[in-house]
PDB file of N, CA and C in Angstrom:
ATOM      1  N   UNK A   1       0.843  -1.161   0.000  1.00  0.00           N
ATOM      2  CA  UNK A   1       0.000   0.000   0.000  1.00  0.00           C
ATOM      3  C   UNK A   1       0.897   1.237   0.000  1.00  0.00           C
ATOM      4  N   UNK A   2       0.105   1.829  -0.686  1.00  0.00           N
ATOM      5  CA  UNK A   2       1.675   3.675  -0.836  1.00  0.00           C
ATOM      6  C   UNK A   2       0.349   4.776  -1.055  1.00  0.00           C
ATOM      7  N   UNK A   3       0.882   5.697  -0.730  1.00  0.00           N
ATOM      8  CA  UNK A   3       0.242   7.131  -0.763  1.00  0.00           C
ATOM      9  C   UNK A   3      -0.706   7.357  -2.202  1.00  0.00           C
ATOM     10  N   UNK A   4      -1.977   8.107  -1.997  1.00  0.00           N
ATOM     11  CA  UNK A   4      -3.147   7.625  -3.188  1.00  0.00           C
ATOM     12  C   UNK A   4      -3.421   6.757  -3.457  1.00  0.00           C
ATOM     13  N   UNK A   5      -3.264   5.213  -2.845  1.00  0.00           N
ATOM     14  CA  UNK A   5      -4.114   4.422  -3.209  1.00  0.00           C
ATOM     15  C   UNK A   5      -5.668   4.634  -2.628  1.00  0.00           C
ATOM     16  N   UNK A   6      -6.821   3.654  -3.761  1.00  0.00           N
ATOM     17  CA  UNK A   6      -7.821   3.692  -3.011  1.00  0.00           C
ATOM     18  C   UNK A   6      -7.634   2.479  -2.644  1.00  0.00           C
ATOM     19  N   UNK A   7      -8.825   2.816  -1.420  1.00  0.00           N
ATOM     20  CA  UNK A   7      -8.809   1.618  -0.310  1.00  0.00           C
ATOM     21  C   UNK A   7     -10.494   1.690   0.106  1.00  0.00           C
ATOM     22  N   UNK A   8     -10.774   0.397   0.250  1.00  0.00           N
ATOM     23  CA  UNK A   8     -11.746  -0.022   0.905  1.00  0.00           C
ATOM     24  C   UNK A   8     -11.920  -0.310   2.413  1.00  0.00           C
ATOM     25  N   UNK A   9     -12.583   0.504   3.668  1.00  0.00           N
ATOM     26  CA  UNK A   9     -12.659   0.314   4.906  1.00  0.00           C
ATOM     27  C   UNK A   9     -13.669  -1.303   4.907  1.00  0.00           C
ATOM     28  N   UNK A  10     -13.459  -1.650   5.402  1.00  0.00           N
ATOM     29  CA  UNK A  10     -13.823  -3.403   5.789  1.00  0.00           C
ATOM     30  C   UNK A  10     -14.148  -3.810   7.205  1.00  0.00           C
ATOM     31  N   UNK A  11     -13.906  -2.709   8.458  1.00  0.00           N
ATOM     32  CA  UNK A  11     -14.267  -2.295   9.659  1.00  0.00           C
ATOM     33  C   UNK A  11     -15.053  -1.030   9.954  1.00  0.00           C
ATOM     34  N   UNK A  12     -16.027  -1.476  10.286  1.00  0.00           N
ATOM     35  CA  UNK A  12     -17.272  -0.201  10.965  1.00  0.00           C
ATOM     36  C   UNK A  12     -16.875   0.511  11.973  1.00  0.00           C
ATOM     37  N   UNK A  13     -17.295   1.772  11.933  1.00  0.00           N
ATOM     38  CA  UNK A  13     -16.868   2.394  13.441  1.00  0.00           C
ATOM     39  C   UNK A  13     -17.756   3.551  13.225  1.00  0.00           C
ATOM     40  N   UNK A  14     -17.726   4.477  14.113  1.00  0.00           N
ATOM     41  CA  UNK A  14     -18.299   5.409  14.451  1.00  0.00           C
ATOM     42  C   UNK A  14     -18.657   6.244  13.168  1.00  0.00           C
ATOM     43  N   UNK A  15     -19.594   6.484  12.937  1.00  0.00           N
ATOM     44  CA  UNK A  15     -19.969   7.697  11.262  1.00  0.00           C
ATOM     45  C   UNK A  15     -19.432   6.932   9.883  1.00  0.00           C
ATOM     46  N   UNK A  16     -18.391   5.708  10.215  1.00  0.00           N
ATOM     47  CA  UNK A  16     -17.900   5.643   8.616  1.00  0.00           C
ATOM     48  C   UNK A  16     -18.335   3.514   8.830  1.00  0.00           C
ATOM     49  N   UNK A  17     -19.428   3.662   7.561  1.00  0.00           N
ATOM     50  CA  UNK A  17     -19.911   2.194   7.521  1.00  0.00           C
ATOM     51  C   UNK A  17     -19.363   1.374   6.762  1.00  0.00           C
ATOM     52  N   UNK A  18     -19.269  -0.053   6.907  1.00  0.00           N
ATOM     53  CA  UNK A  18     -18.322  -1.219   6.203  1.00  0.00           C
ATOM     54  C   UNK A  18     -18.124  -0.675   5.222  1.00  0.00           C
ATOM     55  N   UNK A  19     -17.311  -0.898   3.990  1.00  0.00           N
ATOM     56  CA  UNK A  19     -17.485  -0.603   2.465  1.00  0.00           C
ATOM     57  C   UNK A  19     -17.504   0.850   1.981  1.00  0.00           C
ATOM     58  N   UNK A  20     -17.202   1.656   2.672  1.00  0.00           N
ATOM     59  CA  UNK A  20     -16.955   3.059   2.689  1.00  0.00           C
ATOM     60  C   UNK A  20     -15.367   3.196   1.609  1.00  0.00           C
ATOM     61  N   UNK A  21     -15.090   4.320   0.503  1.00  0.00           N
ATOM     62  CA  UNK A  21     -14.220   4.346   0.215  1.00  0.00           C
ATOM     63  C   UNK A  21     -13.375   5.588   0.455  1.00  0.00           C
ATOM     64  N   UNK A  22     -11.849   5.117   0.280  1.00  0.00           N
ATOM     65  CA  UNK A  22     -11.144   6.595   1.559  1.00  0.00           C
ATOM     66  C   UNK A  22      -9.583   6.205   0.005  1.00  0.00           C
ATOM     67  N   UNK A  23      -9.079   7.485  -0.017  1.00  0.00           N
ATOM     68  CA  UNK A  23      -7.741   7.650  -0.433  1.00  0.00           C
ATOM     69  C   UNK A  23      -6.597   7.305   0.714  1.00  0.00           C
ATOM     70  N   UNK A  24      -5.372   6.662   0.305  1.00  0.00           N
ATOM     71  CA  UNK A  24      -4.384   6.407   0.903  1.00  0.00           C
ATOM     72  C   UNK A  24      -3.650   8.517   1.168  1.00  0.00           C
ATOM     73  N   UNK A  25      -3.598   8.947   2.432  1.00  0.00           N
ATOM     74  CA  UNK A  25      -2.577   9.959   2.443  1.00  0.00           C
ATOM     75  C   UNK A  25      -1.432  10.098   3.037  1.00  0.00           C
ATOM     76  N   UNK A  26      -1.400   8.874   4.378  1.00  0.00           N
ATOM     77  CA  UNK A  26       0.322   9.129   4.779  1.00  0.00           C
ATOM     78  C   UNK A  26       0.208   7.653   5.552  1.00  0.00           C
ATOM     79  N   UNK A  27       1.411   7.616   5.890  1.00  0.00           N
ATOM     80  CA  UNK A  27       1.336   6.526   7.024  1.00  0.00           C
ATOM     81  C   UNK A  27       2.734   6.848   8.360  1.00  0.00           C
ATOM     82  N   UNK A  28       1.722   6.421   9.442  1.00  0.00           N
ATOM     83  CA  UNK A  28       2.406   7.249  10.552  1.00  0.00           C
ATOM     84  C   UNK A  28       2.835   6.040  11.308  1.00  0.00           C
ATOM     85  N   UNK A  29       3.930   5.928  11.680  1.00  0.00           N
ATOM     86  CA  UNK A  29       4.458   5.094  12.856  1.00  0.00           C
ATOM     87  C   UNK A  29       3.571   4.331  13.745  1.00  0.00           C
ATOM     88  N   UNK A  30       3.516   3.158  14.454  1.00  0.00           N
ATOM     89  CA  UNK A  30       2.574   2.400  15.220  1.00  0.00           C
ATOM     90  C   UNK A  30       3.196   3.338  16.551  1.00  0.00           C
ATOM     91  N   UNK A  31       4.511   3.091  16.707  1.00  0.00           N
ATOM     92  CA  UNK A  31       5.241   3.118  18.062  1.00  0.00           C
ATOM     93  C   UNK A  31       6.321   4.376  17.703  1.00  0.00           C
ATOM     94  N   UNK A  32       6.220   5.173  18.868  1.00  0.00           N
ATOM     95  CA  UNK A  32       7.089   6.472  18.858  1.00  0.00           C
ATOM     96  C   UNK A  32       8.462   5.614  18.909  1.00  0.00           C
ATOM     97  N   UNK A  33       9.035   4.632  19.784  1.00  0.00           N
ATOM     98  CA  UNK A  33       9.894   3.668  19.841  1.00  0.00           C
ATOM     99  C   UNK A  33      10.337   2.598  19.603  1.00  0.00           C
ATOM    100  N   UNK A  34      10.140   2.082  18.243  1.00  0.00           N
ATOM    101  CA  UNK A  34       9.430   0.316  18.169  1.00  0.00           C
ATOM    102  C   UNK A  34      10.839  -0.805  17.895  1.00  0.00           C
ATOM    103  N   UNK A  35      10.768  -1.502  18.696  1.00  0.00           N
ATOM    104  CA  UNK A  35      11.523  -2.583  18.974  1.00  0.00           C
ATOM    105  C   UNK A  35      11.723  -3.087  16.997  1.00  0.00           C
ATOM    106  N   UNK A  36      12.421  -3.892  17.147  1.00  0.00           N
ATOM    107  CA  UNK A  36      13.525  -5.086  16.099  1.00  0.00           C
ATOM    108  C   UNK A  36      12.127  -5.094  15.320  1.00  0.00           C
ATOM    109  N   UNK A  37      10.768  -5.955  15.796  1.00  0.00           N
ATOM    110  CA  UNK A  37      10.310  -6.440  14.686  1.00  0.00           C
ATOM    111  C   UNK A  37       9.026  -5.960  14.980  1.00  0.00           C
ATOM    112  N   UNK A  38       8.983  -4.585  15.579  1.00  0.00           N
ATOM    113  CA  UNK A  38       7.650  -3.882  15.104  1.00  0.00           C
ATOM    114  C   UNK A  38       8.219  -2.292  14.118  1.00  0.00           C
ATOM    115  N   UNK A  39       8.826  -2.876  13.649  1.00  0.00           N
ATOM    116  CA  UNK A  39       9.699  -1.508  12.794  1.00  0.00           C
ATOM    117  C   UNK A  39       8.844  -1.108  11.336  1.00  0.00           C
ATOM    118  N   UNK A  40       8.161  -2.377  10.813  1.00  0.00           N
ATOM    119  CA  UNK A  40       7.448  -1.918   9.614  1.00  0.00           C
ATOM    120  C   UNK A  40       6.254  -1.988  10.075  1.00  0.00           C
ATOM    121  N   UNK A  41       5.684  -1.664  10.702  1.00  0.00           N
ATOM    122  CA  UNK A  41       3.906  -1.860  11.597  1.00  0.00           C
ATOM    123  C   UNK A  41       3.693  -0.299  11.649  1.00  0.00           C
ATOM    124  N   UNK A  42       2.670   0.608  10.576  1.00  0.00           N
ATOM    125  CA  UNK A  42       2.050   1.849  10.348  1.00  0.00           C
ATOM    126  C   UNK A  42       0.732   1.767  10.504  1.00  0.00           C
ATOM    127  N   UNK A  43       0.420   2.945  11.137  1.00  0.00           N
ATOM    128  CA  UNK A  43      -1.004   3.141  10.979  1.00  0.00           C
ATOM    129  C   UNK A  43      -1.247   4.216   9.439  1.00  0.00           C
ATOM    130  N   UNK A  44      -1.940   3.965   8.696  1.00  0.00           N
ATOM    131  CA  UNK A  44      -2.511   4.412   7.505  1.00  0.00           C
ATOM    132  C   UNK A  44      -3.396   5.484   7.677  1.00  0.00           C
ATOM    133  N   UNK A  45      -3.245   6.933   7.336  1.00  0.00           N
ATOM    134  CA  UNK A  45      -4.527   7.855   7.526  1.00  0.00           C
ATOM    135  C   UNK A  45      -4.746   8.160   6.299  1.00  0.00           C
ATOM    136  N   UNK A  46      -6.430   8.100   6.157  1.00  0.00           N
ATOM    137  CA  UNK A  46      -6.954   8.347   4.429  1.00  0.00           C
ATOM    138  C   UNK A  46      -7.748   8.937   4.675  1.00  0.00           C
ATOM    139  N   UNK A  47      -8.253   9.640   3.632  1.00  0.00           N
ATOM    140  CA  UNK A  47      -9.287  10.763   3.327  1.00  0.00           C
ATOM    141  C   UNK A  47     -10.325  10.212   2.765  1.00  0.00           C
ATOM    142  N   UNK A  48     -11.814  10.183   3.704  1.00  0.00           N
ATOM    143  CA  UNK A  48     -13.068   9.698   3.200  1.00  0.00           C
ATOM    144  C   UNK A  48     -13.315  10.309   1.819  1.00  0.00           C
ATOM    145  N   UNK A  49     -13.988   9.381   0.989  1.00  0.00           N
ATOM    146  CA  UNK A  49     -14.696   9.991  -0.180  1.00  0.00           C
ATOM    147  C   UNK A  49     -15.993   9.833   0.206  1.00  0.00           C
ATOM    148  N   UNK A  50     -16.797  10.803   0.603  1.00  0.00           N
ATOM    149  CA  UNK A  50     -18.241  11.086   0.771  1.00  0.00           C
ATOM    150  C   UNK A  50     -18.622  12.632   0.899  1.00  0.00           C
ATOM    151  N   UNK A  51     -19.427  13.523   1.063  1.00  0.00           N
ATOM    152  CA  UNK A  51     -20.001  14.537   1.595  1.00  0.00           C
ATOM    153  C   UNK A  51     -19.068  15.581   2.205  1.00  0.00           C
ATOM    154  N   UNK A  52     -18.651  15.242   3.099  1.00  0.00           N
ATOM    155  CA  UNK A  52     -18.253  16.109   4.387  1.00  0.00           C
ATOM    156  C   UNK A  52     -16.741  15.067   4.093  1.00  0.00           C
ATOM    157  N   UNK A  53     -15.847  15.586   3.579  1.00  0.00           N
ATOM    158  CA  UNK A  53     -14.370  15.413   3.578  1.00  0.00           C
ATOM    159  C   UNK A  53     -13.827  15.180   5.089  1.00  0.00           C
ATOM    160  N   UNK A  54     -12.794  14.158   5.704  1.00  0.00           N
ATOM    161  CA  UNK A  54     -12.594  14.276   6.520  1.00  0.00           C
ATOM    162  C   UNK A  54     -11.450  13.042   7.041  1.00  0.00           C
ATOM    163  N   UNK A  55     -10.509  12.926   7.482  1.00  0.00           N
ATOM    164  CA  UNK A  55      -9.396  12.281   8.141  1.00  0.00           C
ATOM    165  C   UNK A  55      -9.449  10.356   8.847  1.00  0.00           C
ATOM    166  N   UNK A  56      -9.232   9.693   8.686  1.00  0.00           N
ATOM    167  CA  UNK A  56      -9.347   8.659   9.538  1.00  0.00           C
ATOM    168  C   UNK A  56      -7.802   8.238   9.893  1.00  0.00           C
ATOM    169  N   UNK A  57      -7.821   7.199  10.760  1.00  0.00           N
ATOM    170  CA  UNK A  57      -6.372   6.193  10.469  1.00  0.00           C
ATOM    171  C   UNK A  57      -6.908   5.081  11.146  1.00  0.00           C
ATOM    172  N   UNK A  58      -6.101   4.104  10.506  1.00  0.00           N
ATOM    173  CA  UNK A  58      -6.623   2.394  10.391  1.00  0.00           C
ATOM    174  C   UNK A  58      -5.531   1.663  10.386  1.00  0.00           C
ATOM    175  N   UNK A  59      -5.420   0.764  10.645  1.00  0.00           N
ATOM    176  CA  UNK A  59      -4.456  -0.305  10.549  1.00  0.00           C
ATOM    177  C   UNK A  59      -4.718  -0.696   9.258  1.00  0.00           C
ATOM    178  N   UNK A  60      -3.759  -1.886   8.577  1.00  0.00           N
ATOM    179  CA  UNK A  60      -3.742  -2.327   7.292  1.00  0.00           C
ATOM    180  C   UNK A  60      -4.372  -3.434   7.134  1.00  0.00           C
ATOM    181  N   UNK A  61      -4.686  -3.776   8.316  1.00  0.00           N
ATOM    182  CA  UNK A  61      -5.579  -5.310   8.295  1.00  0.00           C
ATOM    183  C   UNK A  61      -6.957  -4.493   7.719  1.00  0.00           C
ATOM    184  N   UNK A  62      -7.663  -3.407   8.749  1.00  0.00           N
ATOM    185  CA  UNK A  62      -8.962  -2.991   8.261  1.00  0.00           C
ATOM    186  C   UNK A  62      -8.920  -1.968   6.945  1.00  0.00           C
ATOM    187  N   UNK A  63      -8.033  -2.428   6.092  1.00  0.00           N
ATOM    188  CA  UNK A  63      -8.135  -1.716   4.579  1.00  0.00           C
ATOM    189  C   UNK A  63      -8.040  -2.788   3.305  1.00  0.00           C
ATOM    190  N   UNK A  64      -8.588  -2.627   2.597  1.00  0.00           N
ATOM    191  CA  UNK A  64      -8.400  -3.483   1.308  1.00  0.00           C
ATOM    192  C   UNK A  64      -8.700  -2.622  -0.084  1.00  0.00           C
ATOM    193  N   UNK A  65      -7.102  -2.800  -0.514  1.00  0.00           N
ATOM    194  CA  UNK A  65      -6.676  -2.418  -1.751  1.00  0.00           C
ATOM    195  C   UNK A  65      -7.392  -2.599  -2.932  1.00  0.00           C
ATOM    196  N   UNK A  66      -7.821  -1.226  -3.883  1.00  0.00           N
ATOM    197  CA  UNK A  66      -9.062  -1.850  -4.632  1.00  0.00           C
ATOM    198  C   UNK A  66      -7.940  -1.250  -5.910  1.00  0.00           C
ATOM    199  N   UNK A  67      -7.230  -0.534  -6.464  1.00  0.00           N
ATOM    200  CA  UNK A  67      -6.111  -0.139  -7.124  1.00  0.00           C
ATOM    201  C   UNK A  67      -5.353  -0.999  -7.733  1.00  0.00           C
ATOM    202  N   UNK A  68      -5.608  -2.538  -7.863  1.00  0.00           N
ATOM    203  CA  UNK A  68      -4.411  -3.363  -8.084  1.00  0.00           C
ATOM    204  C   UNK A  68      -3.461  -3.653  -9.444  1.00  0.00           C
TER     205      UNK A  68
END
C-alpha cells in the first residue's frame, strides 16, 4: 500500500460504515519507539470519499486495496 491508493474500509466504526471508500494519504508510525520487529507496523490515515471530507487512520488489516 503507498500514498493515493484507493482503499476499501472493511471495519465499521463510528460515522464511517463497512465498504466506505477513503484515499491512501500518509502513514504514521505504530510506536514512537518500536523494537527489532515492530519496525514496519504503520497506521494508515486516508481521506473519506463522501459529503463532508474528513481524516481517519486504520491499521492495514482494516483496509483493502481496490487499485491493483
Amino acid at each position: 500500500m503507498k500514498v493515493g491508493d484507493l482503499v476499501r474500509i472493511t471495519r465499521a466504526s463510528i460515522g464511517v460504515p463497512v465498504n466506505s471508500l477513503a484515499l491512501v494519504r500518509r502513514a504514521l508510525p505504530l510506536f514512537d519507539t518500536p523494537e527489532e520487529w515492530e519496525r514496519d507496523k504503520v497506521i494508515w490515515e486516508v481521506q473519506m470519499l463522501d459529503c463532508a471530507p474528513r481524516t481517519r487512520r486504520y491499521l492495514e488489516r482494516d483496509l483493502e486495496l481496490l487499485n491493483v
